[in-house]
Protein backbone atom coordinates (compact mmCIF):
# COMPACT_ATOMS: atom_id res chain seq x y z
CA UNK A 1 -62.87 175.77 103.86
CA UNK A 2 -61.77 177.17 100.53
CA UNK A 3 -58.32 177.57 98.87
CA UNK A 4 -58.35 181.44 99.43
CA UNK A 5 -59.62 180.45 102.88
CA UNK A 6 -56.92 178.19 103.87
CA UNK A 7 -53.97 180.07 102.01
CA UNK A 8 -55.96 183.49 104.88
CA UNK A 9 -55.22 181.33 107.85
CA UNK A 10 -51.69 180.32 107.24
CA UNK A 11 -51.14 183.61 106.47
CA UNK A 12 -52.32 185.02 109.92
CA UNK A 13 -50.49 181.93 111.45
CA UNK A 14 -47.64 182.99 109.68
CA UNK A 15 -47.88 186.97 110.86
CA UNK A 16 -48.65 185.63 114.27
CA UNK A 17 -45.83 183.49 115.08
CA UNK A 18 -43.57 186.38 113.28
CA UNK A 19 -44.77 189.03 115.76
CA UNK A 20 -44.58 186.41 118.89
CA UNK A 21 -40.73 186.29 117.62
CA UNK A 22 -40.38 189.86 117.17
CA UNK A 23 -41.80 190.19 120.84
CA UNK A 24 -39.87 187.81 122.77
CA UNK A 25 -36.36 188.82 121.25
CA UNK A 26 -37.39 192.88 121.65
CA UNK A 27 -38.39 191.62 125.70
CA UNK A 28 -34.42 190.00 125.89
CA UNK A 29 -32.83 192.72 124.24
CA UNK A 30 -34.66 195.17 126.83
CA UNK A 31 -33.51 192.88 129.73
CA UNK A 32 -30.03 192.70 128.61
CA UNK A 33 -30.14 196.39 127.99
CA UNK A 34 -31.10 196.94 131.83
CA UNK A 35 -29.05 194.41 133.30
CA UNK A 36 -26.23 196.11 131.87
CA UNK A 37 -26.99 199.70 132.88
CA UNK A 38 -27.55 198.57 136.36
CA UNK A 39 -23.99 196.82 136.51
CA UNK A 40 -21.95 199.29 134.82
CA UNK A 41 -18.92 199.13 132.78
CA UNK A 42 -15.97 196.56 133.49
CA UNK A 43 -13.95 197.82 136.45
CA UNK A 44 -10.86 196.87 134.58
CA UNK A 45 -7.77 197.57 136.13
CA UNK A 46 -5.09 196.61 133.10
CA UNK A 47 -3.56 198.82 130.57
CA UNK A 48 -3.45 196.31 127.55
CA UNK A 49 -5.88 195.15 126.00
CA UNK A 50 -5.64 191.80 123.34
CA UNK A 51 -7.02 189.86 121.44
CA UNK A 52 -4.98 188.03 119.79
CA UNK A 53 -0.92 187.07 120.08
CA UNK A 54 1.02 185.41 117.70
CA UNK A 55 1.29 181.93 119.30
CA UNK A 56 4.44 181.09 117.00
CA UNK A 57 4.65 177.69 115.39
CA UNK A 58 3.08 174.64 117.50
CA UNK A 59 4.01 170.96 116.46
CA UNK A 60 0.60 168.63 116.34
CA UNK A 61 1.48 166.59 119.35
CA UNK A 62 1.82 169.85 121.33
CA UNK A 63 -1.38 170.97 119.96
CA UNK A 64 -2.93 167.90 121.23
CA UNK A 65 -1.20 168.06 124.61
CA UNK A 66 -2.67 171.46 125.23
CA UNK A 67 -1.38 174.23 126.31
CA UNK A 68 0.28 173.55 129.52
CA UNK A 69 1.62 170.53 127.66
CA UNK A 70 0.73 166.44 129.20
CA UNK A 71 1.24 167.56 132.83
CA UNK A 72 -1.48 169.91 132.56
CA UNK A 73 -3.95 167.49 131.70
CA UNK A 74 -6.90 166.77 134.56
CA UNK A 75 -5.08 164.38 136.80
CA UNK A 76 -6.94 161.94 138.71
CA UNK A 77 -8.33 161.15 141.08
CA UNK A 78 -11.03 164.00 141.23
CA UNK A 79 -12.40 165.04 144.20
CA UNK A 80 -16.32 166.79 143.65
CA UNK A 81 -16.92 170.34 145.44
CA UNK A 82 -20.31 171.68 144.23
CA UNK A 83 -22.78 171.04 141.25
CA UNK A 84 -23.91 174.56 139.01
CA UNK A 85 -27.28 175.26 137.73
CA UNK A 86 -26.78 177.71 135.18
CA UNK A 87 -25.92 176.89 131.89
CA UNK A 88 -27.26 174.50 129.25
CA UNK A 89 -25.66 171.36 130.42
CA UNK A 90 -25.03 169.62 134.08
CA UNK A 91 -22.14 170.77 135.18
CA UNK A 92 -20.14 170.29 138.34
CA UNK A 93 -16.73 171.57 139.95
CA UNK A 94 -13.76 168.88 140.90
CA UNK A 95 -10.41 169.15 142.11
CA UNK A 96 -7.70 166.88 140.61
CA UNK A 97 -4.72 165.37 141.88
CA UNK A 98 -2.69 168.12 141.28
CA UNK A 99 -4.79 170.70 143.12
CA UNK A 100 -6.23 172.15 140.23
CA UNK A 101 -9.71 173.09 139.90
CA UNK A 102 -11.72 172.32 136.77
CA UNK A 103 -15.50 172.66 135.98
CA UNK A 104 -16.26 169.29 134.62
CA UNK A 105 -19.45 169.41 131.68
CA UNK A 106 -21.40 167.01 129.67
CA UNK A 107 -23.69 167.39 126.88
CA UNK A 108 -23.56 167.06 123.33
CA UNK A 109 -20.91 170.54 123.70
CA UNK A 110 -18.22 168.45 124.90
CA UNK A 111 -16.20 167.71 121.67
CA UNK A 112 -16.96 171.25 120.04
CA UNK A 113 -15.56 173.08 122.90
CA UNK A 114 -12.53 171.14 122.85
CA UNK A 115 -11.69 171.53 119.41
CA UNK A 116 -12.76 174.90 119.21
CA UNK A 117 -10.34 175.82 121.90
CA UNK A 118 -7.61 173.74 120.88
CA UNK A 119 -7.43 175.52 117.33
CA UNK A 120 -8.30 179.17 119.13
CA UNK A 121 -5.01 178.92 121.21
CA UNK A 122 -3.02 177.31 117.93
CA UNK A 123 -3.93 180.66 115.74
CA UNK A 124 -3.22 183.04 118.71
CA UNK A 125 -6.59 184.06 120.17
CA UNK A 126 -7.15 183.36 123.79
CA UNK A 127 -9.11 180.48 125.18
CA UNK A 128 -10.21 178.47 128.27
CA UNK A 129 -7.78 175.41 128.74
CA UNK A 130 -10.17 172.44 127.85
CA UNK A 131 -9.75 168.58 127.96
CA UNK A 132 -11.75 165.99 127.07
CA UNK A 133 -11.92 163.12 129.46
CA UNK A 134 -13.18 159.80 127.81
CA UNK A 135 -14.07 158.02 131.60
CA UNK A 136 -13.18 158.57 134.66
CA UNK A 137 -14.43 158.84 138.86
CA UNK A 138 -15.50 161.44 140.58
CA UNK A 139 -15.26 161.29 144.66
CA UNK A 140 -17.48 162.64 147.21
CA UNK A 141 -20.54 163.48 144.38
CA UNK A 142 -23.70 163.73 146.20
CA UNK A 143 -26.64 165.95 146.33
CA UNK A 144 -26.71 165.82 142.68
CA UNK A 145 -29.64 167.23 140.43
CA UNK A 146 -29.04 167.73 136.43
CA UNK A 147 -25.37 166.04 137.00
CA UNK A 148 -27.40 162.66 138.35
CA UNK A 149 -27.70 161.64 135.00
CA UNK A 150 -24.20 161.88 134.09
CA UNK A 151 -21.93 160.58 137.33
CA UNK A 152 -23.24 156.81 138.59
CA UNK A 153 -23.29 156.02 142.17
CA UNK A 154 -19.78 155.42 142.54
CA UNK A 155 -18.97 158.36 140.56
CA UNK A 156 -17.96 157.04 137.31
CA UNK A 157 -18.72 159.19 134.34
CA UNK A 158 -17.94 159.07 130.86
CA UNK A 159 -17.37 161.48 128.11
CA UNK A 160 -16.74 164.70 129.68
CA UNK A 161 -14.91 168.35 129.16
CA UNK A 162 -12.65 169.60 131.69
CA UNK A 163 -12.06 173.30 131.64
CA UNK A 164 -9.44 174.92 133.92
CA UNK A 165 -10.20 177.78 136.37
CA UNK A 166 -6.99 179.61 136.13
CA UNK A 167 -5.61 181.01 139.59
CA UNK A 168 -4.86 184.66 140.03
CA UNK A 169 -6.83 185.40 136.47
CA UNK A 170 -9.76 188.32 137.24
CA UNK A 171 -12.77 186.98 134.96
CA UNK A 172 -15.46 189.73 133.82
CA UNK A 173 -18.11 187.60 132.34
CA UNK A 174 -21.62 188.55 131.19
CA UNK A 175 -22.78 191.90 131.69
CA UNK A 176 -18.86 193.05 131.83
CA UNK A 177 -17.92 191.04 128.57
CA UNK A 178 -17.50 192.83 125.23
CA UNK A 179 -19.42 193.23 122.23
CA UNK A 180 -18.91 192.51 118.98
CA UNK A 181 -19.25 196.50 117.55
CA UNK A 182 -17.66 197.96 120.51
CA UNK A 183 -14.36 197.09 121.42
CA UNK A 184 -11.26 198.40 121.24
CA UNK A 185 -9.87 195.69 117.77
CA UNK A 186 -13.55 197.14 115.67
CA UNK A 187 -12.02 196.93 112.49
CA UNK A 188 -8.60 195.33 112.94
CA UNK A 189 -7.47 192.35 111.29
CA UNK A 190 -6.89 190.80 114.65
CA UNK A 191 -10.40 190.83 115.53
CA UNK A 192 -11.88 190.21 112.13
CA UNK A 193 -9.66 187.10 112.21
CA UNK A 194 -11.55 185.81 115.21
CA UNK A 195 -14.63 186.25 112.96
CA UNK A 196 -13.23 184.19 110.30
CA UNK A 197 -12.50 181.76 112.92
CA UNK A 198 -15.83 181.64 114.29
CA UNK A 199 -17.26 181.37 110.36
CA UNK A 200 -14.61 178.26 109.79
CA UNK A 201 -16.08 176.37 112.48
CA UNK A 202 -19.68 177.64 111.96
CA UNK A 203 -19.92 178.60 115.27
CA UNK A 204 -23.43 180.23 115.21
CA UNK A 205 -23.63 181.04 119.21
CA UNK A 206 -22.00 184.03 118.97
CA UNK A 207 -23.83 186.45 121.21
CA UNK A 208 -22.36 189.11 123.03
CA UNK A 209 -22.51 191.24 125.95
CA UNK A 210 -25.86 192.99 124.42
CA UNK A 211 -27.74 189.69 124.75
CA UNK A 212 -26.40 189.00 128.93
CA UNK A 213 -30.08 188.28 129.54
CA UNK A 214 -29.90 185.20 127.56
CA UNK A 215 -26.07 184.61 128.57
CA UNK A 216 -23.08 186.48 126.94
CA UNK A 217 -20.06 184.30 124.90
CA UNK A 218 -17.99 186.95 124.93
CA UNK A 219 -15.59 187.81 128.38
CA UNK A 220 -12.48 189.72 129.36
CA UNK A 221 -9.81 188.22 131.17
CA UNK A 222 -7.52 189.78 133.22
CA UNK A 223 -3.71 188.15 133.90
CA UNK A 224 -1.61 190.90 135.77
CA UNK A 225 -2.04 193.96 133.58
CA UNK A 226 -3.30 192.31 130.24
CA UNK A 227 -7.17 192.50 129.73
CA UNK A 228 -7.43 189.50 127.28
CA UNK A 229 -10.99 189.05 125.48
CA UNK A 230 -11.93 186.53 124.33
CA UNK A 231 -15.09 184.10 123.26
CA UNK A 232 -15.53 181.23 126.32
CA UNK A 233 -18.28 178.82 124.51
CA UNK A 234 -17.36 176.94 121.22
CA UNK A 235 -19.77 174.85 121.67
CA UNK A 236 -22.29 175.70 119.09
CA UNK A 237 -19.83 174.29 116.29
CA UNK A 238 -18.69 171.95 113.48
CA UNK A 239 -22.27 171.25 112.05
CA UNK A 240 -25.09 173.24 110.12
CA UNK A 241 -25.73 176.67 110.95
CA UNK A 242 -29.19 178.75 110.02
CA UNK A 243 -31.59 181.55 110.95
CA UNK A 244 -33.32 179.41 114.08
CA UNK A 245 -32.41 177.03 116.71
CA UNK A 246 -34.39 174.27 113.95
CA UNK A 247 -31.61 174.62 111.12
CA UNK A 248 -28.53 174.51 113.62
CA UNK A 249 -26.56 171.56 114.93
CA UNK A 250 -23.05 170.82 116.30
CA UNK A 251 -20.49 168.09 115.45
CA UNK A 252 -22.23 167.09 112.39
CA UNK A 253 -19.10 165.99 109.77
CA UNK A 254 -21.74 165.27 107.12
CA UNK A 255 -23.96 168.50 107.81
CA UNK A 256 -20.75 170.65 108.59
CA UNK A 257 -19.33 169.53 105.54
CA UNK A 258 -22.58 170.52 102.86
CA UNK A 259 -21.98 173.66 103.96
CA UNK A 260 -18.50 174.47 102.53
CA UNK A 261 -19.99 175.67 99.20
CA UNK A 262 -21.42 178.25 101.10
CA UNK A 263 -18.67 178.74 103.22
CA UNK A 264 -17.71 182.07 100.85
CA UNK A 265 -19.81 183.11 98.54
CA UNK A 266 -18.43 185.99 96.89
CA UNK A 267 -15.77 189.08 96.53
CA UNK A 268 -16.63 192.76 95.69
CA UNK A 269 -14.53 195.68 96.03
CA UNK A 270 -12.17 194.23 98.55
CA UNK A 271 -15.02 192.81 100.46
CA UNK A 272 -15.47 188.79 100.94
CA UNK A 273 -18.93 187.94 101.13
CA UNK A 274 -20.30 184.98 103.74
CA UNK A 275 -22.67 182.62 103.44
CA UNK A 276 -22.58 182.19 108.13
CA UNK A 277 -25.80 182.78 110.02
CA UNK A 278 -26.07 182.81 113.29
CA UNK A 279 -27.39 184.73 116.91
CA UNK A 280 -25.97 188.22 115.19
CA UNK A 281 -24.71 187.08 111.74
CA UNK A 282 -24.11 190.63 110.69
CA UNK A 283 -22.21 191.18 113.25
CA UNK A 284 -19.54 188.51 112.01
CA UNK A 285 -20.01 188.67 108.57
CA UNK A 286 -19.72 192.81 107.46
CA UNK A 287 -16.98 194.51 106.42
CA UNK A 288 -13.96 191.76 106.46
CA UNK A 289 -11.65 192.36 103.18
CA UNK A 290 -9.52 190.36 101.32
CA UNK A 291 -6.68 191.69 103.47
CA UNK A 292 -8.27 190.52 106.46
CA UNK A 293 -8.25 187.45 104.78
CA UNK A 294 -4.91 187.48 103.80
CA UNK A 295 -3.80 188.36 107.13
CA UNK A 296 -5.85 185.00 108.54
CA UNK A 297 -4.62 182.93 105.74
CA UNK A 298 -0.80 183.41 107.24
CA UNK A 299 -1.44 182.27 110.13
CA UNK A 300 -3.85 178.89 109.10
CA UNK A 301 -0.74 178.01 106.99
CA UNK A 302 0.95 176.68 110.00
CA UNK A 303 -1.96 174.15 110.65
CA UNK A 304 -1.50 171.09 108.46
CA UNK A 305 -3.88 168.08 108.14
CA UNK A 306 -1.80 166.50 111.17
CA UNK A 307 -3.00 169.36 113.08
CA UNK A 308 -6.64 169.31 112.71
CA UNK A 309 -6.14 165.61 113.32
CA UNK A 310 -4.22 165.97 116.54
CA UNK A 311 -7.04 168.48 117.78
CA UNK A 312 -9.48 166.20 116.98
CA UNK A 313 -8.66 162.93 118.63
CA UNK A 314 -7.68 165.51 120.77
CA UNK A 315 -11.50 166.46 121.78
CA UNK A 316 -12.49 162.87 121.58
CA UNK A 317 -13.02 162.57 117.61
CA UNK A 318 -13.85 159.03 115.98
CA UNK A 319 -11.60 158.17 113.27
CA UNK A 320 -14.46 158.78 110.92
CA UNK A 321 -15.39 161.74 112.17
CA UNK A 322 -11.61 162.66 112.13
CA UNK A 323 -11.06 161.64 108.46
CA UNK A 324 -14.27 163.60 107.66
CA UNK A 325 -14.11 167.00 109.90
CA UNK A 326 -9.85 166.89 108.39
CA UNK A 327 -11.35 167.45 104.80
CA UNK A 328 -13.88 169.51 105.49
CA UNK A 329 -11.87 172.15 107.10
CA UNK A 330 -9.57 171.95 104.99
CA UNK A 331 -11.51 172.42 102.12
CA UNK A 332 -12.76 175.36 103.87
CA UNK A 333 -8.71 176.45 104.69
CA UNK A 334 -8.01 176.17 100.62
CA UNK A 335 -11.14 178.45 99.99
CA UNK A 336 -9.27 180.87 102.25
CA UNK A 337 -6.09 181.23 100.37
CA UNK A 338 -7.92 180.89 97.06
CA UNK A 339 -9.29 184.59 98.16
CA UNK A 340 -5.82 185.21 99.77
CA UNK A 341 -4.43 184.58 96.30
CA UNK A 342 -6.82 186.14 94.87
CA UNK A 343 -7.75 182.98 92.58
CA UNK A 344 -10.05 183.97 89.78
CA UNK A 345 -12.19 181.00 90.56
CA UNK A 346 -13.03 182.92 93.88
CA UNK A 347 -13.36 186.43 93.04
CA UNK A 348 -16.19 188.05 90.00
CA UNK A 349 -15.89 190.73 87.84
């Protein structure tokens, strides 16, 4: 086969896998499209809607607590009730000591979506109450399928989130979540805040109730007459992020970290450029100004280095990986109020 040969076929290779790509996200976007027509809009019954609340200053060993504080924590002994088979990851359901009821999950998630929603509640947005549980039993497990791998035969497990289901809270998930253009914050520094937060911790799963077919990050939770929206997976996070599932990663300090650089990448008129890609990148990255910015940069003052430490050890952090995520973020922080400041090292002319 000749040069000109060769160089034909990888071409056609090339235009073939593009169009197989361009066909199977087209055939998702359809089914999401139906799914949500047949289920209609969400039959929300509260008159406020949120996004965000100003949390007001939280010490570090509060943070780490979490937000109901050490007697919230997962108390044991756990008591198993069923095993779910969607999602990514085995997951089961327990009840604690206490009587609450938490949805136990394992997987290489566990730390991200501790951390993620440890920081999410510090800077006001609303999150799932997580813990991460380094070892412990669970009682009664049996009939187990993708969980088998993860809870022994006397139901010892290791390394596992805990995530609270929250009585008397009405949960719209999936088809009745909310979508990133559409909502009632489009263009508020509250929402474009979340953005930034998502973009900090290079959380590149961040699709939306368009993409239910493949399973929606984004929900709307209802406590008495507050609908609170919010994102419910921070897993994808703290490593590289990309254009395909080949160039991402999660809890990566050193891959996490050789991204700063391209953390921000530029200002124009007002308008702070990004270098984030993920599921719908320009969703997340358009439009948010140097006010927005400004507005987000208040609010990360209040979390120091002992912060980001406390929600790291926190979600089961090293102390390498502590020492390493701790800088990285906060490098990414100080390129925050370097455009907040409008620092000429930041902005071009």
């Amino acid at each position: 086969m000749s040069l000109s040969d060769a160089l034909q076929f990888l071409f056609w290779i090339a235009v073939g896998i593009g169009g197989g790509i361009v066909v199977v996200f087209s055939y998702w976007r359809v089914k999401s499209e139906l799914k949500r027509r047949k289920e209609g809009e969400a039959p929300l019954r509260s008159s406020r809607h949120l996004v965000w609340r100003d949390p007001g200053a939280i010490a570090p060993d509060v943070l780490e607590a979490g937000p109901f504080g050490s007697d919230g924590e997962p108390a044991a002994p756990f008591r198993f009730i069923e095993e779910h088979d969607t999602g990514s990851q085995p997951c089961v359901s327990v009840r604690d000591a206490r009587g609450h009821e938490w949805r136990v999950k394992w997987g290489p998630e566990v730390h991200t979506e501790v951390l993620g929603t440890r920081l999410a509640w510090a800077l006001g947005y609303f999150a799932e109450p997580s813990y991460f549980v380094g070892a412990g039993r669970i009682d009664g497990a049996r009939d187990l399928r993708r969980a088998k791998a993860c809870i022994d035969e006397s139901g010892a497990f290791r390394d596992a989130r805990f995530e609270l289901n929250e009585r008397g809270v009405v949960k719209h998930f999936d088809a009745h979540g909310w979508a990133w253009h559409d909502n009632p914050f489009v263009g508020s520094p509250e929402l474009n805040g979340l953005k930034i937060l998502m973009m900090l911790l290079s959380n590149w799963d961040n699709k939306d109730v368009r993409d239910v077919a493949r399973g929606s990050n984004t929900a709307i939770f209802e406590h008495g007459d507050e609908a609170r929206y919010l994102i419910i997976d921070w897993g994808a996070a703290l490593g590289p992020w990309g254009n395909n599932i080949l160039q991402r990663g999660r809890w990566d300090p050193g891959a996490f970290a050789a991204q700063n650089d391209q953390f921000i990448t530029d200002v124009k008129n007002g308008e702070v450029w990004w270098g984030y890609q993920g599921q719908r990148t320009m969703d997340v990255v358009a439009k948010i100004t140097v006010d927005d910015v400004r507005w987000f940069d208040r609010l990360a003052r209040r979390i120091t280095d002992e912060h980001l430490r406390a929600a790291l050890r926190a979600s089961g952090a090293e102390a390498d990986e502590i020492e390493q995520f701790t800088a990285a973020l906060r490098g990414r922080l100080d390129r925050l109020r370097a455009v907040a400041t409008s620092a000429p090292a930041v902005q071009t002319a």
